[in-house]
PDB file of N, CA and C in Angstrom:
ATOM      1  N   UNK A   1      65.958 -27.658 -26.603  1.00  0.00           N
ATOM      2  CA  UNK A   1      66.275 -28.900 -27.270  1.00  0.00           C
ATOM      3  C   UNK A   1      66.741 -29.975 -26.303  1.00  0.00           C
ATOM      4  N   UNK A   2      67.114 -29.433 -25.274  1.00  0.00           N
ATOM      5  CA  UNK A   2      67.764 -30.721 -24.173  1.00  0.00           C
ATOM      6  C   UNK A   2      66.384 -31.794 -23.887  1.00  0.00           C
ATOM      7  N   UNK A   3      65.438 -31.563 -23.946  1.00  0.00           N
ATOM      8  CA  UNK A   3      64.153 -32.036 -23.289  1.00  0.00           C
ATOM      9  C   UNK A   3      63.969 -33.105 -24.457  1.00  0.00           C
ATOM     10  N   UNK A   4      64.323 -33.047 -25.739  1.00  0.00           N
ATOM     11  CA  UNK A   4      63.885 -34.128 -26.612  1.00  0.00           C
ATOM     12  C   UNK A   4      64.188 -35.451 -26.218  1.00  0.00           C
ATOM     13  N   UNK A   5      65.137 -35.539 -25.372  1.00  0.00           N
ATOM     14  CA  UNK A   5      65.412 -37.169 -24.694  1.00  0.00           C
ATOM     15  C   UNK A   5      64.169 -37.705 -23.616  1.00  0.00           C
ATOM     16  N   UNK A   6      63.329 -36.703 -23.097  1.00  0.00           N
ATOM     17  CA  UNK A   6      62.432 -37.020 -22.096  1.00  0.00           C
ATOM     18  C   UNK A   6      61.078 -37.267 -23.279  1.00  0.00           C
ATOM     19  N   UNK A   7      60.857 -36.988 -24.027  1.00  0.00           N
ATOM     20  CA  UNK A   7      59.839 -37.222 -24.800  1.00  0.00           C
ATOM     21  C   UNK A   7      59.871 -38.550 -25.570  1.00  0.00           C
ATOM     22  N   UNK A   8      61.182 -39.084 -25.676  1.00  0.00           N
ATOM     23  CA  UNK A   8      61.204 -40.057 -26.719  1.00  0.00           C
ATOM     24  C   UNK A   8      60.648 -41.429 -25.625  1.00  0.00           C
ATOM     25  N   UNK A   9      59.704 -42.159 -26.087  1.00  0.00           N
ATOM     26  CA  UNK A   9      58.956 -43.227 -24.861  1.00  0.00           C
ATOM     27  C   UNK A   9      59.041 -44.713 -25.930  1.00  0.00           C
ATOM     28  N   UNK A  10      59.529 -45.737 -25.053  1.00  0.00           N
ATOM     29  CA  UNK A  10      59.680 -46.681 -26.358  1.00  0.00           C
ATOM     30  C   UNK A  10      57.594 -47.348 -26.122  1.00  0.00           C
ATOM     31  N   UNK A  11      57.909 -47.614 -27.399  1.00  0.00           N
ATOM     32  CA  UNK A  11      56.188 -48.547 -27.574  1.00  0.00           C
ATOM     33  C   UNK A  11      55.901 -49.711 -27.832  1.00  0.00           C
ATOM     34  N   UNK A  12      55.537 -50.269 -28.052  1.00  0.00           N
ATOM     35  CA  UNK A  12      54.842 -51.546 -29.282  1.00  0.00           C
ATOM     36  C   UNK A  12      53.538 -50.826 -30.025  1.00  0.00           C
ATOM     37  N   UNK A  13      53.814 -51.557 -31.109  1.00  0.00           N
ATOM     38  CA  UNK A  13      52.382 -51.083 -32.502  1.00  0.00           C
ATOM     39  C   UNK A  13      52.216 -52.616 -32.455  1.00  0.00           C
ATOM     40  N   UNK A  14      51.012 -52.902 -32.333  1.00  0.00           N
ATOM     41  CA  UNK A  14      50.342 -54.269 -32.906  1.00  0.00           C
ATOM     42  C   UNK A  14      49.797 -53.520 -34.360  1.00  0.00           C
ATOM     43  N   UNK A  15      50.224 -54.005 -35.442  1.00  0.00           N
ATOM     44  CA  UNK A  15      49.325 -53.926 -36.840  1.00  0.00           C
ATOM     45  C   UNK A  15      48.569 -54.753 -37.593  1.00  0.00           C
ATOM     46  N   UNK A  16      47.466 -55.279 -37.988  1.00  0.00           N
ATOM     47  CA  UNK A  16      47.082 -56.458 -38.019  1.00  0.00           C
ATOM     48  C   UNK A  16      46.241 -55.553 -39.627  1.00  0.00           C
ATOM     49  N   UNK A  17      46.104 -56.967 -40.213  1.00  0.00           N
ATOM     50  CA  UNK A  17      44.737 -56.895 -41.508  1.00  0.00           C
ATOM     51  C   UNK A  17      43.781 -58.180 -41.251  1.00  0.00           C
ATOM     52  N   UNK A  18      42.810 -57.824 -41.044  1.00  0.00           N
ATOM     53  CA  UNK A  18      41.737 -59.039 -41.081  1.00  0.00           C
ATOM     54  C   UNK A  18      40.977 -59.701 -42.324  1.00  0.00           C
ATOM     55  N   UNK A  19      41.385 -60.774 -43.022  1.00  0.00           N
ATOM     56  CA  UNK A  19      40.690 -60.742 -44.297  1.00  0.00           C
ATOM     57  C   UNK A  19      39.055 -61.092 -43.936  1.00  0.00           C
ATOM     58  N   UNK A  20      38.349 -60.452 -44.922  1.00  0.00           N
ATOM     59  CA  UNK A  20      37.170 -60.758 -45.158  1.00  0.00           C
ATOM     60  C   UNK A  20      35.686 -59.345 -44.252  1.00  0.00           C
ATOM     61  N   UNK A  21      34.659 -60.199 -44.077  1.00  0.00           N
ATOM     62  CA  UNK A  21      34.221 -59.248 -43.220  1.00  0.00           C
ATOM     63  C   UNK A  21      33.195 -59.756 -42.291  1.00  0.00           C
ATOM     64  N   UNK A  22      34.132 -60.497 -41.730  1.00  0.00           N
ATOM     65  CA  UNK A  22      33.496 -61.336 -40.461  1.00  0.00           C
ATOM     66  C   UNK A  22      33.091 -60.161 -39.232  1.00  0.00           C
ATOM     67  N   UNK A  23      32.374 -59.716 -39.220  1.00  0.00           N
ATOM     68  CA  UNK A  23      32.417 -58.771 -38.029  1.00  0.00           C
ATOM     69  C   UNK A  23      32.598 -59.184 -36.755  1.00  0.00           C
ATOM     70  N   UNK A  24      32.352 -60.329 -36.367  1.00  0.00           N
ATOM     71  CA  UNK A  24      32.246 -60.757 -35.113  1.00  0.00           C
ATOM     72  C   UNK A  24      33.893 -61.376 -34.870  1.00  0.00           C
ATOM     73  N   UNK A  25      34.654 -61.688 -35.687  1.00  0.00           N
ATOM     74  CA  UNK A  25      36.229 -61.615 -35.291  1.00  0.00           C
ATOM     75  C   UNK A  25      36.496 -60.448 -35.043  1.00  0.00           C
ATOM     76  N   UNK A  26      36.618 -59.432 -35.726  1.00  0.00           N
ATOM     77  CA  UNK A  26      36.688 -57.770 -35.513  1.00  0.00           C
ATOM     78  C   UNK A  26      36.574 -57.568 -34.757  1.00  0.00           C
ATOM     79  N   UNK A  27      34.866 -57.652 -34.025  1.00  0.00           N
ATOM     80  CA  UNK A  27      34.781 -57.150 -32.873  1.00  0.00           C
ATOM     81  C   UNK A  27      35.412 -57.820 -31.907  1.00  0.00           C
ATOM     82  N   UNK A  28      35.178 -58.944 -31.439  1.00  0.00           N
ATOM     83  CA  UNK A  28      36.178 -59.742 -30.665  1.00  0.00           C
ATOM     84  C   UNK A  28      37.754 -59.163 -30.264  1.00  0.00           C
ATOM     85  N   UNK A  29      38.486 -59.209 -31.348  1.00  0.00           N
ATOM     86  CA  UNK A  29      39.658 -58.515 -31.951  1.00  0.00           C
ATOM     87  C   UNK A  29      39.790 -56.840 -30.621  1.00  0.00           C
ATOM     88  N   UNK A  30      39.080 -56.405 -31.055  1.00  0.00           N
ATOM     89  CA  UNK A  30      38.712 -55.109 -30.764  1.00  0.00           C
ATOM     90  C   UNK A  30      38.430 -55.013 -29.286  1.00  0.00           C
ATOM     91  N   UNK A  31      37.241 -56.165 -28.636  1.00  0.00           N
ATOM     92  CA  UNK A  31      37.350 -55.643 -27.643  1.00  0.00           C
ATOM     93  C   UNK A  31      38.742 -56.622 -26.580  1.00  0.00           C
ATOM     94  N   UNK A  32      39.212 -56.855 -27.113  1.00  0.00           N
ATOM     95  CA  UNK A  32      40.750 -57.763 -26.584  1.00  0.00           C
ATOM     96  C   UNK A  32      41.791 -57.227 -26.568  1.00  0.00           C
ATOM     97  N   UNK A  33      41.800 -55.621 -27.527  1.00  0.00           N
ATOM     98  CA  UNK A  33      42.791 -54.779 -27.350  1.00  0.00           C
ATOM     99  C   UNK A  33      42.443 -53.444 -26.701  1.00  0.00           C
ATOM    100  N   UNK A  34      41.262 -53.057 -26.710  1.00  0.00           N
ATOM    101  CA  UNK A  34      40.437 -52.539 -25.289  1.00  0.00           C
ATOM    102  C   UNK A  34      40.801 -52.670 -24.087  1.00  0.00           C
ATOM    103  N   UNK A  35      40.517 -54.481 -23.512  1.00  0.00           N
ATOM    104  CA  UNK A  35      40.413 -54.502 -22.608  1.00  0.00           C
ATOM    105  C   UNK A  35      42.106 -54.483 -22.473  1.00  0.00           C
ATOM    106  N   UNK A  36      43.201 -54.762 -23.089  1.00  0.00           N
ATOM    107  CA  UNK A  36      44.305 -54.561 -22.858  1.00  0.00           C
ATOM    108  C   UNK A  36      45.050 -53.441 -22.892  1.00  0.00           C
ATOM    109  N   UNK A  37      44.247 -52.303 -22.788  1.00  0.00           N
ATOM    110  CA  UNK A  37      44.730 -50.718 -22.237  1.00  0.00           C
ATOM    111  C   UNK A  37      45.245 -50.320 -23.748  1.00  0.00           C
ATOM    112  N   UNK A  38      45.703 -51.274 -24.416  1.00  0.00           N
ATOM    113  CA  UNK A  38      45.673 -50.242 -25.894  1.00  0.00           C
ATOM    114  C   UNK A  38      44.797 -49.663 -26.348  1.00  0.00           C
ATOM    115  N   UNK A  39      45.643 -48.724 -27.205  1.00  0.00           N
ATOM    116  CA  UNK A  39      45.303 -47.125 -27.598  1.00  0.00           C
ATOM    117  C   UNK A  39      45.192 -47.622 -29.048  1.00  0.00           C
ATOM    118  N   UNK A  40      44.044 -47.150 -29.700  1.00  0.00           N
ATOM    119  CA  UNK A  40      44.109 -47.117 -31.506  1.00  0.00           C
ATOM    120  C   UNK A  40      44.909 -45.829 -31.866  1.00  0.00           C
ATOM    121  N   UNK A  41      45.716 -46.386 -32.573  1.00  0.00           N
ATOM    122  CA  UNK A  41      46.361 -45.137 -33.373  1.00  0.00           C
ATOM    123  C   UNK A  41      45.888 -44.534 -34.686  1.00  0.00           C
ATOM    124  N   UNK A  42      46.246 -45.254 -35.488  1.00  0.00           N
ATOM    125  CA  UNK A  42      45.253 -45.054 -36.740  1.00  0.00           C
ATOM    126  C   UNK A  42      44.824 -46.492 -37.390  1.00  0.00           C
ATOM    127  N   UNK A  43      43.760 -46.124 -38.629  1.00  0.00           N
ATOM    128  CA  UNK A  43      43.139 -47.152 -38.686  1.00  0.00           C
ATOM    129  C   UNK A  43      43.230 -48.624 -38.170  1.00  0.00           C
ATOM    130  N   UNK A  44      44.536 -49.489 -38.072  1.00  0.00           N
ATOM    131  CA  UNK A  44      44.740 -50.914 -37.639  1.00  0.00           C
ATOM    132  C   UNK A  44      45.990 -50.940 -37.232  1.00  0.00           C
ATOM    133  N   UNK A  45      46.378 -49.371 -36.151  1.00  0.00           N
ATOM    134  CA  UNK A  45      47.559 -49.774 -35.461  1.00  0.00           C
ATOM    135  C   UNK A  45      47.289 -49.449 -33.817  1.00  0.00           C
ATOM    136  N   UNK A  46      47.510 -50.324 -33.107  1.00  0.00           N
ATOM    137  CA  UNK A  46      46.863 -50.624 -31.729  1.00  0.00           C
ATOM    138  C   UNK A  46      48.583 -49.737 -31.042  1.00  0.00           C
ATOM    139  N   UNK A  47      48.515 -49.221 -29.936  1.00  0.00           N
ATOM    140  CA  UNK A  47      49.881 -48.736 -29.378  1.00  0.00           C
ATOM    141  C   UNK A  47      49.972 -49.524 -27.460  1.00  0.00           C
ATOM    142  N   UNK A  48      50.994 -49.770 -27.397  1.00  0.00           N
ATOM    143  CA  UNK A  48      50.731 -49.673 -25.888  1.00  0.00           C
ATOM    144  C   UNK A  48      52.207 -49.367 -25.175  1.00  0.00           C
ATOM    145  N   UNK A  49      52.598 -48.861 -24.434  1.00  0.00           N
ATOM    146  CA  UNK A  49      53.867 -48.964 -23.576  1.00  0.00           C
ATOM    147  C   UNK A  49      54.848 -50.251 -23.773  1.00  0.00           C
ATOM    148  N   UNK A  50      55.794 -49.884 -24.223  1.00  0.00           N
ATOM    149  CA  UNK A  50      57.265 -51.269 -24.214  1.00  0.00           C
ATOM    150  C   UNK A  50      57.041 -51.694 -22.369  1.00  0.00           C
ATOM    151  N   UNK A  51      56.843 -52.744 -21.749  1.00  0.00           N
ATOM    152  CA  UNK A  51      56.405 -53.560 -20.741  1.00  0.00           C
ATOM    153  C   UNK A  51      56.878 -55.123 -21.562  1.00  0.00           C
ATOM    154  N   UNK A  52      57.075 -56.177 -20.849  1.00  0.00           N
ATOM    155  CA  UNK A  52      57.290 -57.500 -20.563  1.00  0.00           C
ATOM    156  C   UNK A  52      55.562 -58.050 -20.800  1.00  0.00           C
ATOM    157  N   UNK A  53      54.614 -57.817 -19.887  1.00  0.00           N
ATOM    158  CA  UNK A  53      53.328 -58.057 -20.026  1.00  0.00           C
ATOM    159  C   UNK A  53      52.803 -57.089 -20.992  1.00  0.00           C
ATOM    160  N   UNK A  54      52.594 -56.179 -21.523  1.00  0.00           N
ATOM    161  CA  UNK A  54      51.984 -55.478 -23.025  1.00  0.00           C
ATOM    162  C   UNK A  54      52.787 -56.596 -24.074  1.00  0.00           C
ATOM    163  N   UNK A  55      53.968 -57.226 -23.713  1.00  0.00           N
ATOM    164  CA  UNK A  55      54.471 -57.884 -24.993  1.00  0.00           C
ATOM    165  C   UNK A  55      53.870 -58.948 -25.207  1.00  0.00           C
ATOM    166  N   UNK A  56      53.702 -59.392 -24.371  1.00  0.00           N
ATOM    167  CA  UNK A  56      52.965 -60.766 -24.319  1.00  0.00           C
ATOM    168  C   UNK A  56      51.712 -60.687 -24.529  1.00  0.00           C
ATOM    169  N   UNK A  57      50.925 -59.920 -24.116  1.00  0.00           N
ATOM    170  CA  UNK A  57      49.470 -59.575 -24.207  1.00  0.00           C
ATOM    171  C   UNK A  57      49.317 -58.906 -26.069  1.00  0.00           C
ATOM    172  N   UNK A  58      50.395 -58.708 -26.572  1.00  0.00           N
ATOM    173  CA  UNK A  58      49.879 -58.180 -28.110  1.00  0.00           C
ATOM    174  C   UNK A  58      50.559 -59.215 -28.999  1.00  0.00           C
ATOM    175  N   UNK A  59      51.447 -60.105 -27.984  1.00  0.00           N
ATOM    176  CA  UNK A  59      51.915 -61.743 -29.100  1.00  0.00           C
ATOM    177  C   UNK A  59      50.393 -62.773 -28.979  1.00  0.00           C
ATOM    178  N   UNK A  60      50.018 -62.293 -27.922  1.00  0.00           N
ATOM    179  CA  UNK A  60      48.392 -63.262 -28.422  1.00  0.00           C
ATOM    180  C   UNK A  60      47.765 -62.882 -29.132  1.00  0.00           C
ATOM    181  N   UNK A  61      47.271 -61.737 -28.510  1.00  0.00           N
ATOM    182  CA  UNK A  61      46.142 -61.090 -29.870  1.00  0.00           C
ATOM    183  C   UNK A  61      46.661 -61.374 -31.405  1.00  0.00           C
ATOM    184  N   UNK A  62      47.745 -61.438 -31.478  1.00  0.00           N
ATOM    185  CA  UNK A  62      48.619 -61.729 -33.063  1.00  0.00           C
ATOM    186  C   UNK A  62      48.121 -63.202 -33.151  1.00  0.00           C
ATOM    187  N   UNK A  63      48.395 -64.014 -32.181  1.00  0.00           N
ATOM    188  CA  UNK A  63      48.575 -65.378 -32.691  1.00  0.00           C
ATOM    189  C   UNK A  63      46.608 -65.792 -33.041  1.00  0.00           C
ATOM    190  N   UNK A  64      45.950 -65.010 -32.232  1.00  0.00           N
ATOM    191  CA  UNK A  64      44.796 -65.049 -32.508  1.00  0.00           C
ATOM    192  C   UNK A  64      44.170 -64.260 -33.735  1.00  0.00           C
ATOM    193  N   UNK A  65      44.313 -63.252 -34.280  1.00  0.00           N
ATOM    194  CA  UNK A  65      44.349 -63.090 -35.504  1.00  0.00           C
ATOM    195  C   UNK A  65      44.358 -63.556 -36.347  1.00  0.00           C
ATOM    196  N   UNK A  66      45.647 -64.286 -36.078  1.00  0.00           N
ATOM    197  CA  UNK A  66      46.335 -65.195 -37.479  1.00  0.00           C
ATOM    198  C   UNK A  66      45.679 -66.713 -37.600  1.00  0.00           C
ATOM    199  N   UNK A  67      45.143 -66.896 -36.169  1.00  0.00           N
ATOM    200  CA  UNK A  67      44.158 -68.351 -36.316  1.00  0.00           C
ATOM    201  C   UNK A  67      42.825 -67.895 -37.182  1.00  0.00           C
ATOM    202  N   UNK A  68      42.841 -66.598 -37.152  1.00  0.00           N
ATOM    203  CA  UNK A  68      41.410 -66.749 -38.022  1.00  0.00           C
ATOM    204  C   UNK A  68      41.631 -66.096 -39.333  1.00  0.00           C
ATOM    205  N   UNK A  69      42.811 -66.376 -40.362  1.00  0.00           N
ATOM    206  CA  UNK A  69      43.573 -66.377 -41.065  1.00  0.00           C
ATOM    207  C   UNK A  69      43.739 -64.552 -41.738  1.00  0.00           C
ATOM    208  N   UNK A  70      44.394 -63.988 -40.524  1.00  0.00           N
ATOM    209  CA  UNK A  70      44.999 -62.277 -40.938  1.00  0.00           C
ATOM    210  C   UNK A  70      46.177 -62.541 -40.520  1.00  0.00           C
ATOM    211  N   UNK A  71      46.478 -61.518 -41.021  1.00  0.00           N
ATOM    212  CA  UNK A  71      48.065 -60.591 -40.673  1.00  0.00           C
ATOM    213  C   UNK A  71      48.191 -59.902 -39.379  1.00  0.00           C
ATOM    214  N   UNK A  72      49.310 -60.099 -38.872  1.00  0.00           N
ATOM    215  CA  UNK A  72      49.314 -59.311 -37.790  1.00  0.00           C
ATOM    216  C   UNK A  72      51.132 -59.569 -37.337  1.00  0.00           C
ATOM    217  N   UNK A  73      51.231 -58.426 -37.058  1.00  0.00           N
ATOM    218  CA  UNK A  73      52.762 -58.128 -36.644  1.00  0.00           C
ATOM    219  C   UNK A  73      52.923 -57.399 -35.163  1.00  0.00           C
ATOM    220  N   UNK A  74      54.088 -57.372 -34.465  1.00  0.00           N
ATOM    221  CA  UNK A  74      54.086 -56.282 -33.176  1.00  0.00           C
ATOM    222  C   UNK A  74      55.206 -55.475 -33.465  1.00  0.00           C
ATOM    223  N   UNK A  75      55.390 -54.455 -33.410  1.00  0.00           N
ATOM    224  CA  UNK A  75      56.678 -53.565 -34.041  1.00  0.00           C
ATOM    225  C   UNK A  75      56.937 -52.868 -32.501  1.00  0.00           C
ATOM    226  N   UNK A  76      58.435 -52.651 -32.281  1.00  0.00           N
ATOM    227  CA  UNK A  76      59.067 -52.408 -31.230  1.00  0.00           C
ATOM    228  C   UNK A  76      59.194 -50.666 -31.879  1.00  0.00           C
ATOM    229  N   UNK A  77      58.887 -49.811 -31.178  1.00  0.00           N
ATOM    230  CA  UNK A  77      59.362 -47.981 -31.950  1.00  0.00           C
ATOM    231  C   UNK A  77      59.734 -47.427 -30.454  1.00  0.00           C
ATOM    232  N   UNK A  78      60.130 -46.464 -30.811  1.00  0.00           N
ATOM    233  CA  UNK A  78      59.712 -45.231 -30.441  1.00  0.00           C
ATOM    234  C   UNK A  78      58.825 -43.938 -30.651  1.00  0.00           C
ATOM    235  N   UNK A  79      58.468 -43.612 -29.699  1.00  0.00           N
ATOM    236  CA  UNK A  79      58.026 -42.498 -30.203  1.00  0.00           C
ATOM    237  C   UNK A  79      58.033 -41.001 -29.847  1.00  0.00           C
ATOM    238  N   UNK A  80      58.550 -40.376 -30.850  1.00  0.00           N
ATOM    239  CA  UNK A  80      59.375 -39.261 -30.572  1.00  0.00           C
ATOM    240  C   UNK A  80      58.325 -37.797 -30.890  1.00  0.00           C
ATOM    241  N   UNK A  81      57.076 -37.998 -31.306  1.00  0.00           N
ATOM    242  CA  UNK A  81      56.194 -36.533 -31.424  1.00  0.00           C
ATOM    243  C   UNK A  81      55.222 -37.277 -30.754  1.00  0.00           C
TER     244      UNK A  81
END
């Protein structure tokens, strides 16, 4: 049980909803969190390492989202499994 402190790694979740079914925002979308080393978690939650630059790099992708009128949030976690 001592080891559970080495496992716990802080993250960011980008979560976003895209209305409609523009595919070509999507994809866009998609390959912008690609090329930014995020990881898909499940269906529309992007993960990457707590970093200064991952923060900034998933407050754009948000603000770009939301210009093409979705949802999108960045959630600070941990993650512990």
């Amino acid at each position: 049980m001592s080891n559970i402190g080495h496992m716990n790694q802080e993250i960011l979740i980008l979560t976003f909803d895209l209305i409609g079914d523009n595919w070509s925002i999507r994809k866009k979308i998609w390959r912008e969190l690609q090329e930014s080393g995020a990881k898909l978690a499940y269906r529309s939650h992007w993960t990457l390492p707590l970093n200064e630059e991952n923060l900034i790099e998933f407050k754009r992708i948000c603000e770009e989202i939301r210009k093409f009128g979705g949802k999108a949030e960045v959630i600070k976690g941990v993650k512990v499994v």
